[in-house]
N, C-alpha and C. Protein backbone atom coordinates (compact mmCIF):
# COMPACT_ATOMS: atom_id res chain seq x y z
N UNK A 1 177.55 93.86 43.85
CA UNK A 1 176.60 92.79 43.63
C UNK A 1 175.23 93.42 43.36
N UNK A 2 174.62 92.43 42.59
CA UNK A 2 173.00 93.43 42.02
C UNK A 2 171.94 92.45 43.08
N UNK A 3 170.89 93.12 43.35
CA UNK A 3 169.80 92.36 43.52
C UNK A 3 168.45 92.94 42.45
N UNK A 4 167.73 91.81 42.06
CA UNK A 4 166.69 92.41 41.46
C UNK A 4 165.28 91.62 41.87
N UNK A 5 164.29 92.61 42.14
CA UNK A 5 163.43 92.28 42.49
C UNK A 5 162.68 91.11 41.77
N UNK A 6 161.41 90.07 42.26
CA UNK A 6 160.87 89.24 41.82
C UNK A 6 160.54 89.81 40.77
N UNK A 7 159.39 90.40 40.79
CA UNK A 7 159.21 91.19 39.35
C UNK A 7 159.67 91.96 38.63
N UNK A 8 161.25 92.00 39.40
CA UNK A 8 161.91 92.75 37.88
C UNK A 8 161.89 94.17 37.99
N UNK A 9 161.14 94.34 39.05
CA UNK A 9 160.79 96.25 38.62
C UNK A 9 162.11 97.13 39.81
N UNK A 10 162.64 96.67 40.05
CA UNK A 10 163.97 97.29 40.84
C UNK A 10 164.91 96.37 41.25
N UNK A 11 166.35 97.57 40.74
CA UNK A 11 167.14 97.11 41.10
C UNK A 11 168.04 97.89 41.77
N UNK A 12 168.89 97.02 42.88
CA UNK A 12 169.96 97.80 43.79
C UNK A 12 170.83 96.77 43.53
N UNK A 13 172.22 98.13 43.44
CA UNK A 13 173.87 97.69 43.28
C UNK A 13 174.39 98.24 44.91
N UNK A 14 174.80 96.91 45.58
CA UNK A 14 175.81 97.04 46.54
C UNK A 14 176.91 96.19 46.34
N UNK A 15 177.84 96.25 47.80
CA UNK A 15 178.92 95.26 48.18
C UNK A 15 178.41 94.03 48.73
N UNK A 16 179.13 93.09 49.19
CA UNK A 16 178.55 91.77 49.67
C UNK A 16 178.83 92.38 51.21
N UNK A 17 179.74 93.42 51.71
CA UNK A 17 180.36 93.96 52.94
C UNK A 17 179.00 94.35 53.08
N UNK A 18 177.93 95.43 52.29
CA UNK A 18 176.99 96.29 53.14
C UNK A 18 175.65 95.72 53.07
N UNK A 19 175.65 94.29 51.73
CA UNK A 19 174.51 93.57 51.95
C UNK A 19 174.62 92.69 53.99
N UNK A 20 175.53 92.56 54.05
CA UNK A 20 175.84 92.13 55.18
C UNK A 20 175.88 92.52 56.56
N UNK A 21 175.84 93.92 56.17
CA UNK A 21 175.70 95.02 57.34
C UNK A 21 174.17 95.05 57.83
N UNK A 22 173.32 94.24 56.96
CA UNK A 22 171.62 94.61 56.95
C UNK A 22 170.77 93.10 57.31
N UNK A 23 171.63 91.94 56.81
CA UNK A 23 170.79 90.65 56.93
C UNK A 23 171.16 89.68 58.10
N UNK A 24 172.05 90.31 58.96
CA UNK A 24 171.74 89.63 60.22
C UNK A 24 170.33 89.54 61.10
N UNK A 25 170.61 88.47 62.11
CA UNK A 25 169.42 88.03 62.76
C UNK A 25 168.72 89.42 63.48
N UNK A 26 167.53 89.01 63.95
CA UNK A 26 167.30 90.72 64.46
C UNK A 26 166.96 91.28 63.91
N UNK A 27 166.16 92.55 64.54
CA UNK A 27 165.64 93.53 63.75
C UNK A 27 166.97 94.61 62.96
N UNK A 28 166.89 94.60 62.55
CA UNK A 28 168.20 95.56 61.39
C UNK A 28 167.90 97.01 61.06
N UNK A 29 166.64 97.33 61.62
CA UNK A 29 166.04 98.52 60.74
C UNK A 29 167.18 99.92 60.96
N UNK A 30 167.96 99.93 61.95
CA UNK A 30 169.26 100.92 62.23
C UNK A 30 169.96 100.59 60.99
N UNK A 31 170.74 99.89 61.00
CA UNK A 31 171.41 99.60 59.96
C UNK A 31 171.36 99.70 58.68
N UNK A 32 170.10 99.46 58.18
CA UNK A 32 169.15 99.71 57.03
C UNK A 32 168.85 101.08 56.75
N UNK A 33 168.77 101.79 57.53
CA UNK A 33 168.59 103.21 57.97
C UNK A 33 170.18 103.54 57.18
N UNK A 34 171.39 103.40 58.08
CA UNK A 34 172.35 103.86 57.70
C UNK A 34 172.52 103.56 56.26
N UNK A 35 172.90 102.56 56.21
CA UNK A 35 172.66 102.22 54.57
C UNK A 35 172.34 103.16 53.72
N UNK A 36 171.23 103.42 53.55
CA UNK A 36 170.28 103.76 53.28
C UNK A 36 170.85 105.73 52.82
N UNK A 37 171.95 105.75 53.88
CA UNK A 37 172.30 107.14 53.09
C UNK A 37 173.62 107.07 52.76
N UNK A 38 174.35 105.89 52.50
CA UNK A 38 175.22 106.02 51.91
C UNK A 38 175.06 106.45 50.62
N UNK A 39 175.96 107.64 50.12
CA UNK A 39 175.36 108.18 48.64
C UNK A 39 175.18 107.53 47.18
N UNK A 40 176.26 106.43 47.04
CA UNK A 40 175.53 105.58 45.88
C UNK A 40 174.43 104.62 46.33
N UNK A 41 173.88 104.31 47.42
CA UNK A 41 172.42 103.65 47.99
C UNK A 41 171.75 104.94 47.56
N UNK A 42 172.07 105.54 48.55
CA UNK A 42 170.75 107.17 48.65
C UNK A 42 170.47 107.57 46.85
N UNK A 43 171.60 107.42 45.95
CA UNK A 43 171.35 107.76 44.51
C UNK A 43 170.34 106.48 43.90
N UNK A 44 170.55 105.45 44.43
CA UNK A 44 169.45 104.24 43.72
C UNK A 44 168.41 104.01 44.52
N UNK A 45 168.20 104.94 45.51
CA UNK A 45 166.89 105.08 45.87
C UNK A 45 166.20 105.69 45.75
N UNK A 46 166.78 107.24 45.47
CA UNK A 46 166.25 108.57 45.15
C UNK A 46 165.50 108.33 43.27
N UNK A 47 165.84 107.31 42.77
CA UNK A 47 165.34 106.49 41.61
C UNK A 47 164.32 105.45 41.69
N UNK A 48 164.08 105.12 42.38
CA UNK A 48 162.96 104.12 42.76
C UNK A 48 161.31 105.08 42.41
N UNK A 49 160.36 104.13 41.39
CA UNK A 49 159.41 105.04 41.91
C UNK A 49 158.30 104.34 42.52
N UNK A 50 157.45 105.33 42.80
CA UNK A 50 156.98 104.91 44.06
C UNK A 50 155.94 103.65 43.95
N UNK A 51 155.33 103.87 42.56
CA UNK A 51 154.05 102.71 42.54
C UNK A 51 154.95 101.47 42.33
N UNK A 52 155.75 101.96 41.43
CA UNK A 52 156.21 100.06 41.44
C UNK A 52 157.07 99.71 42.26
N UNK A 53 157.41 100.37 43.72
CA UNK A 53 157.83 99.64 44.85
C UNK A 53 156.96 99.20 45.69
N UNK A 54 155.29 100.13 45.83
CA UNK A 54 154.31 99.82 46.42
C UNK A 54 153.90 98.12 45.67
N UNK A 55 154.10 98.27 44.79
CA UNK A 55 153.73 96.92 43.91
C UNK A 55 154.43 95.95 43.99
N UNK A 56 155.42 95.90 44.07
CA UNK A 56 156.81 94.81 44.25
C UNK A 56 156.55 94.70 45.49
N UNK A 57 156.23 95.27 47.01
CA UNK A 57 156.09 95.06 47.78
C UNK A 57 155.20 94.07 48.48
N UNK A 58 154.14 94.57 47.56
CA UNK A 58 152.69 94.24 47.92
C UNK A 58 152.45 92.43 47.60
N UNK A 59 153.53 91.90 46.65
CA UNK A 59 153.70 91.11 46.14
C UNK A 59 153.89 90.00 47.49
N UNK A 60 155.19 90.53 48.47
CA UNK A 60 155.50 89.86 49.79
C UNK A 60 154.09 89.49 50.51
N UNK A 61 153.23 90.49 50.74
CA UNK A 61 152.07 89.85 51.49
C UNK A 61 152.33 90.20 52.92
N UNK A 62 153.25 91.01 53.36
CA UNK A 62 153.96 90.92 54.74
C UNK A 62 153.24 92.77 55.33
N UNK A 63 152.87 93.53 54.38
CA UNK A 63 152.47 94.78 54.90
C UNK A 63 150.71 95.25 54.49
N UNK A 64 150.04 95.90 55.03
CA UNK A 64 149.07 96.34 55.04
C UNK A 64 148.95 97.66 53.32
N UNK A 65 147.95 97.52 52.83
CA UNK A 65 147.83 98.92 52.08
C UNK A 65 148.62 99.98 53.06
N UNK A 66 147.54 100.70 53.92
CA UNK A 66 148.44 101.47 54.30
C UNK A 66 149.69 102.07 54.80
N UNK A 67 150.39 101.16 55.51
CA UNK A 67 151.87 100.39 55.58
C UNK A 67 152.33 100.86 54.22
N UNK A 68 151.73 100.35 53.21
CA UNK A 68 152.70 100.20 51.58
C UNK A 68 152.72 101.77 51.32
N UNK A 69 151.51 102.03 51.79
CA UNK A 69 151.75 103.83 51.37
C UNK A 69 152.74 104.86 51.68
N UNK A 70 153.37 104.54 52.84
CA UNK A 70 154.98 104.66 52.95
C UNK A 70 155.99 105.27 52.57
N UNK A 71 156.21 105.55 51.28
CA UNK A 71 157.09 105.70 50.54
C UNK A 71 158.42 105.48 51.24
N UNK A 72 159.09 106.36 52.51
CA UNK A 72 160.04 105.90 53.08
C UNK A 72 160.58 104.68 53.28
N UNK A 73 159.78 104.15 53.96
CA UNK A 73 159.76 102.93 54.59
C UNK A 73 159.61 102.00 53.81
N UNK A 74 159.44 101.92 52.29
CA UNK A 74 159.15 100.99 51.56
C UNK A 74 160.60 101.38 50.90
N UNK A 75 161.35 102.70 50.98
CA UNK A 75 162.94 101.96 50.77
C UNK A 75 163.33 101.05 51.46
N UNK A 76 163.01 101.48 52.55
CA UNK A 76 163.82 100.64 53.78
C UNK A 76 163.91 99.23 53.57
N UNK A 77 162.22 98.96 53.27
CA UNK A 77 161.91 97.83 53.39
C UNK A 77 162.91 97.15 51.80
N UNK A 78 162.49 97.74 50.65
CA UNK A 78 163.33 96.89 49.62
C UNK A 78 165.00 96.77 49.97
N UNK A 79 165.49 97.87 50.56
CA UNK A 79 166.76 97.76 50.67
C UNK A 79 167.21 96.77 51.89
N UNK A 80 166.76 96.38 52.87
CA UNK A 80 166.74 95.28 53.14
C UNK A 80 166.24 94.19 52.50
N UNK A 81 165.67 93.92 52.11
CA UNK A 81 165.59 92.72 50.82
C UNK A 81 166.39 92.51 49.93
N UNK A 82 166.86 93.33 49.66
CA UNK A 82 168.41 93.06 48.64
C UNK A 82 169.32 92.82 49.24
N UNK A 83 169.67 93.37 50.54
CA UNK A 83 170.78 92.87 51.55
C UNK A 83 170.81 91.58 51.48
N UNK A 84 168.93 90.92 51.95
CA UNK A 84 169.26 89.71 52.47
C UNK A 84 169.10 88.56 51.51
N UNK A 85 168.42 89.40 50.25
CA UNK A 85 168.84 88.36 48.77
C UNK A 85 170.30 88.38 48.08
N UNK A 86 171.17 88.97 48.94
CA UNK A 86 172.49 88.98 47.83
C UNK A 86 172.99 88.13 48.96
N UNK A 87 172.63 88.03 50.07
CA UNK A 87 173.59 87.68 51.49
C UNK A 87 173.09 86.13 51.48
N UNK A 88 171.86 85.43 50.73
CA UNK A 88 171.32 84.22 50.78
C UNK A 88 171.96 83.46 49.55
N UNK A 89 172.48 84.42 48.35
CA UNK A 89 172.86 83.71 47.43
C UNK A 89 174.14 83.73 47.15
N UNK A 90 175.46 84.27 48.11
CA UNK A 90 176.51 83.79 48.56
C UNK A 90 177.08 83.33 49.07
């Protein structure tokens, strides 16, 4: 399943199994973590670049500049967002 960001500027290919592993109630950030190195995740993240995730991010309204500066954590953060946009529209 694809998710693509509001603006278009990224996209992640998972299962509906590992979007699911990430959008339960609760903080998820373990899970997201794991995710996160599974090697076709870890390959469409290692592709992400960095301004236009800071930008797609920044869009949410939910993190600080410096927060967005991140780079890590702003996988984290999109790859949970695709979890829980593929997991809302099934």
């Amino acid at each position: 399943m694809w998710y693509t960001s509001s603006m278009g500027l990224i996209e992640i290919e998972m299962t509906l199994e590992q979007a699911q592993s990430v959008a339960g109630p609760g903080d998820q950030y373990n899970h997201v973590k794991i995710l996160s190195q599974v090697p076709k995740i870890k390959r469409q993240l290692n592709k992400i670049d960095k301004e236009k995730l800071k930008r797609e991010l920044s869009e949410f309204g939910a993190w600080t500049d410096e927060q967005l500066d991140n780079h890590e954590e702003n996988l984290i953060r999109i790859l949970w967002e695709a979890g829980c946009s593929i997991v809302d529209k099934n």
